[in-house]
PDB file of N, CA and C in Angstrom:
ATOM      1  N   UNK A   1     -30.082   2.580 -22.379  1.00  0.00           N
ATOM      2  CA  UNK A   1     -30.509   3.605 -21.471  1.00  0.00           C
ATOM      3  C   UNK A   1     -29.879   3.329 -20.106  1.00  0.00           C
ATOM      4  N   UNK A   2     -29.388   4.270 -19.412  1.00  0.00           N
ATOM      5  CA  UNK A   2     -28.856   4.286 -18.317  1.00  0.00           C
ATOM      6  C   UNK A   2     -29.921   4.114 -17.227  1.00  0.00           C
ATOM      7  N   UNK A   3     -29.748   2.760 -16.340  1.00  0.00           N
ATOM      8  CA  UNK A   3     -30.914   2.686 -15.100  1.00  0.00           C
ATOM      9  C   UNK A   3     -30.799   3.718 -14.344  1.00  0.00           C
ATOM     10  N   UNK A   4     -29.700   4.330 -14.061  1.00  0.00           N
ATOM     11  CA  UNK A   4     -29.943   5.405 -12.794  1.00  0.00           C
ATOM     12  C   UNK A   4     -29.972   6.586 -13.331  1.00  0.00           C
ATOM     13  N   UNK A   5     -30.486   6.610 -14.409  1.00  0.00           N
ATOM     14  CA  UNK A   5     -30.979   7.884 -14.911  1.00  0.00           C
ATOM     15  C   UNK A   5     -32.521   8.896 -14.471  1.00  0.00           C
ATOM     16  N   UNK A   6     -32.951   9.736 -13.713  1.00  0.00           N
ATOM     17  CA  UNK A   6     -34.030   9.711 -12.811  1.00  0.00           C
ATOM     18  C   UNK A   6     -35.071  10.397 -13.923  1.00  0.00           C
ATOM     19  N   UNK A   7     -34.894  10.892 -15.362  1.00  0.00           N
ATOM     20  CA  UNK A   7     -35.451  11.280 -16.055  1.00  0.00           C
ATOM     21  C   UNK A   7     -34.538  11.058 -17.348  1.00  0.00           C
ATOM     22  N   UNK A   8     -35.249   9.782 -18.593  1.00  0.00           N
ATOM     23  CA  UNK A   8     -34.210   9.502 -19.245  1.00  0.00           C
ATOM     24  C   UNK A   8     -34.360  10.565 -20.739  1.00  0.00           C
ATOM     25  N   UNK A   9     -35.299  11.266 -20.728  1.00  0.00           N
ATOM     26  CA  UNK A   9     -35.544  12.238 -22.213  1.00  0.00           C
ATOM     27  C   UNK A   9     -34.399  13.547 -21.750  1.00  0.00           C
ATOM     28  N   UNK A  10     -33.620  13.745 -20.286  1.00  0.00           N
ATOM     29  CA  UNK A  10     -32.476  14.816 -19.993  1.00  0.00           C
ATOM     30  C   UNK A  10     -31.302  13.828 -19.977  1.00  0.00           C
ATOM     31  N   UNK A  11     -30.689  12.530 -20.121  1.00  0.00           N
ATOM     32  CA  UNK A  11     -29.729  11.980 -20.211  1.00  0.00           C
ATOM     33  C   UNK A  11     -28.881  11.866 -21.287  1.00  0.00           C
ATOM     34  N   UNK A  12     -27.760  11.843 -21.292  1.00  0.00           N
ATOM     35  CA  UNK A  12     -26.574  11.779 -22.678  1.00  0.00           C
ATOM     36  C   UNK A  12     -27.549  10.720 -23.197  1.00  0.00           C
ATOM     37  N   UNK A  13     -27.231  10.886 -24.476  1.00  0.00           N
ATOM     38  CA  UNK A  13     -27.308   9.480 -25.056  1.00  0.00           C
ATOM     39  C   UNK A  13     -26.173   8.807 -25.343  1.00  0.00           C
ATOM     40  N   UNK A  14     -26.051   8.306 -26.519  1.00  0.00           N
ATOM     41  CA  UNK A  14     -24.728   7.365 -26.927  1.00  0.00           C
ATOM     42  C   UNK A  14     -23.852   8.694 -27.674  1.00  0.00           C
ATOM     43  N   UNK A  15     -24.451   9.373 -28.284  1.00  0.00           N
ATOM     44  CA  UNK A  15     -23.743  10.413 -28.428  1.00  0.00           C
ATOM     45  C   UNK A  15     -22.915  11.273 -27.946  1.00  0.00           C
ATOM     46  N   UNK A  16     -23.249  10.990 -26.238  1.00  0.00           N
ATOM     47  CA  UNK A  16     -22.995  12.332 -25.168  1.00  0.00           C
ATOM     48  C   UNK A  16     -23.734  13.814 -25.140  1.00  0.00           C
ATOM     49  N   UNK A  17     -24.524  13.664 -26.039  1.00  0.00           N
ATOM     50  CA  UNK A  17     -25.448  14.663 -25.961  1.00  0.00           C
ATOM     51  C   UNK A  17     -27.022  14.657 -24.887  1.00  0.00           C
ATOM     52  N   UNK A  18     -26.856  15.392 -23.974  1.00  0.00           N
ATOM     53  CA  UNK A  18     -28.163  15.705 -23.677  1.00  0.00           C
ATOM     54  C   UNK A  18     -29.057  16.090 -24.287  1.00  0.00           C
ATOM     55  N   UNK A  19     -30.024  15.679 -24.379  1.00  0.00           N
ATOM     56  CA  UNK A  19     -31.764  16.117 -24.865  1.00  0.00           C
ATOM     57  C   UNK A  19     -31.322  15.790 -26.620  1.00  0.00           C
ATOM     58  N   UNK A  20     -30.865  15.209 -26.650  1.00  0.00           N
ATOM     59  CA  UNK A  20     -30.796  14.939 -28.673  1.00  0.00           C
ATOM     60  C   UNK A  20     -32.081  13.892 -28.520  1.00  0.00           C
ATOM     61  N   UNK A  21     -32.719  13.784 -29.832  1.00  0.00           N
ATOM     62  CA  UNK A  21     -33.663  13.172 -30.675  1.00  0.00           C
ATOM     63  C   UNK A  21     -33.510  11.961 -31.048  1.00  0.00           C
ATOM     64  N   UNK A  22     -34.578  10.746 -30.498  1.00  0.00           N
ATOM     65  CA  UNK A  22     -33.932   9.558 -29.852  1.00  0.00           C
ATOM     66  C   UNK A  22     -35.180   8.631 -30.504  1.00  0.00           C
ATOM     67  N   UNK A  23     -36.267   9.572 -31.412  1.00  0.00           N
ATOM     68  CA  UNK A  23     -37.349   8.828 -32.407  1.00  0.00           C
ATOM     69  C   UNK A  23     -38.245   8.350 -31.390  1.00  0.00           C
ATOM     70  N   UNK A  24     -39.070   7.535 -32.019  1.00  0.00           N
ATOM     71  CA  UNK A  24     -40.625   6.966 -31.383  1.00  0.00           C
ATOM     72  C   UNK A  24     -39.838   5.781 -30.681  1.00  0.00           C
ATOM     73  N   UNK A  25     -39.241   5.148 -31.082  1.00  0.00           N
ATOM     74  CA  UNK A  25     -38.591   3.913 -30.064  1.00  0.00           C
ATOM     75  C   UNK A  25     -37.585   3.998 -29.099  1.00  0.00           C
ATOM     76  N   UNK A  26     -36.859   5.219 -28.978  1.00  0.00           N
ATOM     77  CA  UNK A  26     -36.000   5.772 -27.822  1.00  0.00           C
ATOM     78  C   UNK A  26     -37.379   6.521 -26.734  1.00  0.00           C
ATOM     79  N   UNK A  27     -38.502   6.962 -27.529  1.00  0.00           N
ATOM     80  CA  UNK A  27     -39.744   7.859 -26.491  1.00  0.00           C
ATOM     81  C   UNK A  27     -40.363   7.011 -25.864  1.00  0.00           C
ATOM     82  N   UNK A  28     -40.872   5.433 -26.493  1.00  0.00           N
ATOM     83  CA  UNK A  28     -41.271   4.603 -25.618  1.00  0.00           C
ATOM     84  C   UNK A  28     -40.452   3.783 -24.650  1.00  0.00           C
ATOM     85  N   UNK A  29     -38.933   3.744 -25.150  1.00  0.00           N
ATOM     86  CA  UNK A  29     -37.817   2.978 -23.845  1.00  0.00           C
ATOM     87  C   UNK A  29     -38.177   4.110 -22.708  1.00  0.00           C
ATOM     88  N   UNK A  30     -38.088   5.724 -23.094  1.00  0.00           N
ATOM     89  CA  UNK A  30     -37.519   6.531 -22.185  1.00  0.00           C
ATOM     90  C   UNK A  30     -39.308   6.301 -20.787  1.00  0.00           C
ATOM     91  N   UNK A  31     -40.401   6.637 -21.958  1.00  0.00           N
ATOM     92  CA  UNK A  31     -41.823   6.639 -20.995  1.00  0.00           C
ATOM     93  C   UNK A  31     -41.769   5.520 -19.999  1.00  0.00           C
ATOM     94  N   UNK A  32     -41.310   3.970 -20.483  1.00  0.00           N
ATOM     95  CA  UNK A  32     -41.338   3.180 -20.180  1.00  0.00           C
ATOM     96  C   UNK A  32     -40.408   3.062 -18.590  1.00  0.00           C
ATOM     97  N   UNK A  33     -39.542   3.462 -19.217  1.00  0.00           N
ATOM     98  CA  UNK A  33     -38.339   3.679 -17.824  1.00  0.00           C
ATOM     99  C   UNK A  33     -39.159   4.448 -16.724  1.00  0.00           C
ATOM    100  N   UNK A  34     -39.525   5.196 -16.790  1.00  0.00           N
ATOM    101  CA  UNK A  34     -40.220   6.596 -16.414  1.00  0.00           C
ATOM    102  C   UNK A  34     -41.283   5.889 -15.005  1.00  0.00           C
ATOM    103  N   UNK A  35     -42.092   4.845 -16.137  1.00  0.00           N
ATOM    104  CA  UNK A  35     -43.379   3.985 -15.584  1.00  0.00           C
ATOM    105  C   UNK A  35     -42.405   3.041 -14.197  1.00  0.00           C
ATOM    106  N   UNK A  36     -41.432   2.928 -15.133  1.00  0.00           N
ATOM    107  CA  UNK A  36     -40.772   1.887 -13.525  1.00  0.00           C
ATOM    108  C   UNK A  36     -41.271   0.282 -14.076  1.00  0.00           C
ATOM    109  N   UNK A  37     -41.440   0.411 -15.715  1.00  0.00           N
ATOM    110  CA  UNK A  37     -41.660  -0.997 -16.573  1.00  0.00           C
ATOM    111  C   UNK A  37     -40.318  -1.347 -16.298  1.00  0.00           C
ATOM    112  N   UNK A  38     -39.850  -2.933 -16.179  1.00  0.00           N
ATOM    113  CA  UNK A  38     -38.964  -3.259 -16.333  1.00  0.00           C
ATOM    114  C   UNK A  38     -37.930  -3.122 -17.788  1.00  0.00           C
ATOM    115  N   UNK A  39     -36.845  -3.411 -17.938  1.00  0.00           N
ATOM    116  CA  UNK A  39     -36.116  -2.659 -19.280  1.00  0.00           C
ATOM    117  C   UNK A  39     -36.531  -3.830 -20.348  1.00  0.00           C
ATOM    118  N   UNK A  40     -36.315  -5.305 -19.789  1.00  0.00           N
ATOM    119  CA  UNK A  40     -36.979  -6.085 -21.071  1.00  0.00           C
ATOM    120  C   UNK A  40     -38.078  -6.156 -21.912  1.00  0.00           C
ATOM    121  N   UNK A  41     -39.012  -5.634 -20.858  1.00  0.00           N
ATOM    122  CA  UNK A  41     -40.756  -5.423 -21.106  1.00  0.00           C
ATOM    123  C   UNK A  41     -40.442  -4.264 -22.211  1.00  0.00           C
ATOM    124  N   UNK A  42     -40.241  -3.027 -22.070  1.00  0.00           N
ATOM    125  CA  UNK A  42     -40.087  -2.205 -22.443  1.00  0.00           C
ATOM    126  C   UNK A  42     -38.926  -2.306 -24.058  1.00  0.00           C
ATOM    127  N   UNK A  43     -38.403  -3.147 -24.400  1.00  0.00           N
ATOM    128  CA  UNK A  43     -37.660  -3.538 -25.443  1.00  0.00           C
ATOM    129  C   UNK A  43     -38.656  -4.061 -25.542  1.00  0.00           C
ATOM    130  N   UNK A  44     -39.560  -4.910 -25.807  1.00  0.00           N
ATOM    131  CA  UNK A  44     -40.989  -5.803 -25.925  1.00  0.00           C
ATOM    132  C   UNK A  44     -41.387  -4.922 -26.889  1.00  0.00           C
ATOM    133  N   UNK A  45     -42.123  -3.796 -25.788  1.00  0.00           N
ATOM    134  CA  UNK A  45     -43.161  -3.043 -26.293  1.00  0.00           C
ATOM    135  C   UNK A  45     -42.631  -2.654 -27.699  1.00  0.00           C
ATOM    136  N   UNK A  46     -41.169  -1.753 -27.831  1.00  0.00           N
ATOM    137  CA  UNK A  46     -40.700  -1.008 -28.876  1.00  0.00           C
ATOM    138  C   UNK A  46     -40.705  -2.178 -29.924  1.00  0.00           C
ATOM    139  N   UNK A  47     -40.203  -3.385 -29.653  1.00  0.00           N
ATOM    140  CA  UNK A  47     -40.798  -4.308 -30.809  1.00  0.00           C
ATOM    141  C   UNK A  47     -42.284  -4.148 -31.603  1.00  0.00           C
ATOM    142  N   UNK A  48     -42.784  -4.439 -30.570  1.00  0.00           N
ATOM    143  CA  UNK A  48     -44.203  -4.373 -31.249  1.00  0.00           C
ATOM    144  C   UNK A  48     -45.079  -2.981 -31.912  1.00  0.00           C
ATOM    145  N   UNK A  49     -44.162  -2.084 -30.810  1.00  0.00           N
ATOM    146  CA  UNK A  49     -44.556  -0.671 -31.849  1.00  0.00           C
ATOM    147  C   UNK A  49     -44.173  -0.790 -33.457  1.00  0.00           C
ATOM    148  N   UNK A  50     -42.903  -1.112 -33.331  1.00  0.00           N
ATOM    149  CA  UNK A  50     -42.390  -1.336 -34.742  1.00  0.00           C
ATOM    150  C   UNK A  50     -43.121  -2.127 -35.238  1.00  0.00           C
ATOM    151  N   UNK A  51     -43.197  -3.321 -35.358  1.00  0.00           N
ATOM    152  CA  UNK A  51     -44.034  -4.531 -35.793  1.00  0.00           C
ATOM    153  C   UNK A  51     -45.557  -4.234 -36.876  1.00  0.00           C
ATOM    154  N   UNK A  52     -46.313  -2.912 -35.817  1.00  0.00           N
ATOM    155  CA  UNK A  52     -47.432  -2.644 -36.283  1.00  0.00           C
ATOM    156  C   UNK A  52     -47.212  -1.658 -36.972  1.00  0.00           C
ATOM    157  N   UNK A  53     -46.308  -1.150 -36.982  1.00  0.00           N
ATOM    158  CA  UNK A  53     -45.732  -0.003 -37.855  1.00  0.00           C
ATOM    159  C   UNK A  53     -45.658  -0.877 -39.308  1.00  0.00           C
ATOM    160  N   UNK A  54     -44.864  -1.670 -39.351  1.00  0.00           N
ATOM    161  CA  UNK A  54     -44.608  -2.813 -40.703  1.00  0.00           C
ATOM    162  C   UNK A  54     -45.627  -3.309 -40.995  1.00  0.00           C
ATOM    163  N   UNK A  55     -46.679  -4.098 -40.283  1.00  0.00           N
ATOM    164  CA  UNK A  55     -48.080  -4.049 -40.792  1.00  0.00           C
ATOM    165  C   UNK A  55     -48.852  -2.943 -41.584  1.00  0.00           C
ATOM    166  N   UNK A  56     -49.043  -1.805 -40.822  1.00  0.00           N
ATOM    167  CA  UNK A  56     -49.497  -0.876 -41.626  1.00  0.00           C
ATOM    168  C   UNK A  56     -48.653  -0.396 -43.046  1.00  0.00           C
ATOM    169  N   UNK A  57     -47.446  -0.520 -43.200  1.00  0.00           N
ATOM    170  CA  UNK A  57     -46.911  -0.195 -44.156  1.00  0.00           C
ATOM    171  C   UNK A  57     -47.307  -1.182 -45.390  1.00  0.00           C
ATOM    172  N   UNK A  58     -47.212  -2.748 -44.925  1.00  0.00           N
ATOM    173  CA  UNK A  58     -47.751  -3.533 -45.895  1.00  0.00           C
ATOM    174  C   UNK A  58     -49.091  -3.233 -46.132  1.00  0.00           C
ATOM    175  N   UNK A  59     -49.995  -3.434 -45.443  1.00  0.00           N
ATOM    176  CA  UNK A  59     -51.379  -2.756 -45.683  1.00  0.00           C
ATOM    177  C   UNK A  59     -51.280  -1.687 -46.671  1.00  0.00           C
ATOM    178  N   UNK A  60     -51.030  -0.927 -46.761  1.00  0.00           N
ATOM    179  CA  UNK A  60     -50.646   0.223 -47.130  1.00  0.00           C
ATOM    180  C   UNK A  60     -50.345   0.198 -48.412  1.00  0.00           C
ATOM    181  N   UNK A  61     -48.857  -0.676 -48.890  1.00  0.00           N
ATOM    182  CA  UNK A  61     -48.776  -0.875 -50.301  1.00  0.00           C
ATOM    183  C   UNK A  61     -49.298  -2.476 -50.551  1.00  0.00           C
ATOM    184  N   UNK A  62     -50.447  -3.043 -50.413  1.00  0.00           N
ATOM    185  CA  UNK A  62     -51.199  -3.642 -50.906  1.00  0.00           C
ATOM    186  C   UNK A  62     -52.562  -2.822 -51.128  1.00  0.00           C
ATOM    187  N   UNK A  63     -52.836  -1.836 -51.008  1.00  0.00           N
ATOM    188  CA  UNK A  63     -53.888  -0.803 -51.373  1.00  0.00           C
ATOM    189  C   UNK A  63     -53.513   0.013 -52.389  1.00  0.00           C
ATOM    190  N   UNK A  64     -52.276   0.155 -52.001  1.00  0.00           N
ATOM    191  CA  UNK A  64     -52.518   1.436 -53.051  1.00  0.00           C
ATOM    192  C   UNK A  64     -50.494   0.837 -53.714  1.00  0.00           C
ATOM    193  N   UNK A  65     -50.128   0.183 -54.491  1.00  0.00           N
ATOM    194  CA  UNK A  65     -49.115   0.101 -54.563  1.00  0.00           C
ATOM    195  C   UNK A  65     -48.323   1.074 -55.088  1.00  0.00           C
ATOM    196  N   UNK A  66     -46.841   1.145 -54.737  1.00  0.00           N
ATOM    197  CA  UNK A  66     -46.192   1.980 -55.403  1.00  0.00           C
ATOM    198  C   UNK A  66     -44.989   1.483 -55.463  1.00  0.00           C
ATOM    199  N   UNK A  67     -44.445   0.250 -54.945  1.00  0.00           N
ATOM    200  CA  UNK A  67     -43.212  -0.394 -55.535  1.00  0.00           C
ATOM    201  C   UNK A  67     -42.584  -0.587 -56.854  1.00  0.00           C
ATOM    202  N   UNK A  68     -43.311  -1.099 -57.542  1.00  0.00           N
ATOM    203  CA  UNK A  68     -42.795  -1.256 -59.043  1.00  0.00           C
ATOM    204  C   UNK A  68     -42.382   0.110 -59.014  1.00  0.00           C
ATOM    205  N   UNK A  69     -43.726   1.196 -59.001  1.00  0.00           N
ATOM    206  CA  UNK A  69     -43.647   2.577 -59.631  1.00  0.00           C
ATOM    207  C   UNK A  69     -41.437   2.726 -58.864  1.00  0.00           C
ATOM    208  N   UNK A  70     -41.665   2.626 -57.946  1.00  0.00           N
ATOM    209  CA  UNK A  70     -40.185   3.301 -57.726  1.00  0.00           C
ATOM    210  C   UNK A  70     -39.217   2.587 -58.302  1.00  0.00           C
ATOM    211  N   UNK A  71     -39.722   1.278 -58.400  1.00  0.00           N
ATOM    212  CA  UNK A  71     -38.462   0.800 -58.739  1.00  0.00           C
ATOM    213  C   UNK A  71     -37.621   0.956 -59.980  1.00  0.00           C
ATOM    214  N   UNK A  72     -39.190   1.456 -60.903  1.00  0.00           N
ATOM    215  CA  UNK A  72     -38.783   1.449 -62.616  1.00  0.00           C
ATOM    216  C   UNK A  72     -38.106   2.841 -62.131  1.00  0.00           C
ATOM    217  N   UNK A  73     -38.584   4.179 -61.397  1.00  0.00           N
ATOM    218  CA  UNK A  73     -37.999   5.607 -61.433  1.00  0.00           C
ATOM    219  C   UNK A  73     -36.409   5.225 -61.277  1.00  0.00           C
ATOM    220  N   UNK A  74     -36.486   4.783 -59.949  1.00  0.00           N
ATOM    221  CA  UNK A  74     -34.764   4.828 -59.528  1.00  0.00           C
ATOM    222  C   UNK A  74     -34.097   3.674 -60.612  1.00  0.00           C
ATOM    223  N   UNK A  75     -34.288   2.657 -61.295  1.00  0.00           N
ATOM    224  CA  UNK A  75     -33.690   1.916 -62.079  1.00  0.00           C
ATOM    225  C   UNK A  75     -33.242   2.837 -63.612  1.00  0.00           C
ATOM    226  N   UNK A  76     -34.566   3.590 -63.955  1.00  0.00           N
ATOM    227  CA  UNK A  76     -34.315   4.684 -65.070  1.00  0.00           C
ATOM    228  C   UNK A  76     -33.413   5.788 -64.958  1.00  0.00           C
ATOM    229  N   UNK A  77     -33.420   6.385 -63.422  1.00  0.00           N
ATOM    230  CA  UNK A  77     -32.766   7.382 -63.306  1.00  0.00           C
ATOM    231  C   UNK A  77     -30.919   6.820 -62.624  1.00  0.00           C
ATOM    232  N   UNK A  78     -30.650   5.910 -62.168  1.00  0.00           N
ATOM    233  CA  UNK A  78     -29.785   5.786 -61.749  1.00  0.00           C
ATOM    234  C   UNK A  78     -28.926   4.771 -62.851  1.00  0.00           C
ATOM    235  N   UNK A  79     -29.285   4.912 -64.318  1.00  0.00           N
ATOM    236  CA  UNK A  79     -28.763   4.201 -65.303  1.00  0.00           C
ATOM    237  C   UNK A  79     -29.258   5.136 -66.703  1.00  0.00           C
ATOM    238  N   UNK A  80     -29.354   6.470 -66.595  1.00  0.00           N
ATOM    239  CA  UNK A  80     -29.657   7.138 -67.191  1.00  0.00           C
ATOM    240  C   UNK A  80     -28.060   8.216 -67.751  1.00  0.00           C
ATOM    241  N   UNK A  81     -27.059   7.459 -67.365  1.00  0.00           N
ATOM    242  CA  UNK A  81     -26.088   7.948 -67.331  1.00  0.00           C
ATOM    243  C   UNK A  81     -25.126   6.886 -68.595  1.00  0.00           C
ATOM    244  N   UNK A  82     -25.445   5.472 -68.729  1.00  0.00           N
ATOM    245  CA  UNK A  82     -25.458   4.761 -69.515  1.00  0.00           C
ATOM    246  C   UNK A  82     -25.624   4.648 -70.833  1.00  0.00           C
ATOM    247  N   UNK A  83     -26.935   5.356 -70.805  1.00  0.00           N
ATOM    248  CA  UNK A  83     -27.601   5.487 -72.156  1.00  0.00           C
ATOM    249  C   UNK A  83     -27.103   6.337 -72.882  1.00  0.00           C
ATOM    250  N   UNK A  84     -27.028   6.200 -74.038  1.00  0.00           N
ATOM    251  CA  UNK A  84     -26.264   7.821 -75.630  1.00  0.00           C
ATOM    252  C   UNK A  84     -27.426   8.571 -75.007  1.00  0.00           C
ATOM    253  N   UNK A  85     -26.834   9.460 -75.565  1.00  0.00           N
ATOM    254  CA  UNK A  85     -27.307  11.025 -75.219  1.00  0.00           C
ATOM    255  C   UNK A  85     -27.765  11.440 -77.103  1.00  0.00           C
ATOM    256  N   UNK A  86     -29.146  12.322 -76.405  1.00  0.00           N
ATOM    257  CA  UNK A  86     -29.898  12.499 -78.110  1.00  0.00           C
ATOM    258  C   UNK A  86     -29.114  13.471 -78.484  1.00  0.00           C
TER     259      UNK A  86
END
């Protein structure tokens, strides 16, 4: 993110595009900037957003799993090309 940017959600990004879509961890660098948080703090935070994001996901498939389930789908279907044909 550019420091002398005076509002960073109207700045190019890396793209050169103004106002493009920059996800939940470009919205908390940009709020953060905004606050006048310093830029390291603010890489911090987006860590830890993420972080609890990955928690909940494990949480998540230790409740209710669905790994195997995909793994047998995409292993069946992406070797389903292998197999004789009836």
């Amino acid at each position: 993110m550019v420091a002398s940017c005076p509002e960073p959600w109207h700045c190019p990004t890396s793209t050169g595009r103004a106002g493009s879509t920059t996800g939940a961890t470009g919205a908390i660098g940009a709020i953060a900037s905004r606050l006048g948080i310093d830029w390291r703090a603010a890489r911090g935070i987006g860590v830890m957003a993420r972080a609890v994001g990955l928690v909940g996901h494990i949480l998540e498939e230790t409740r209710d799993p669905m790994a195997t389930e995909i793994w047998e789908r995409v292993d069946e279907e992406a070797s389903a090309h292998l197999k004789p044909k009836k």
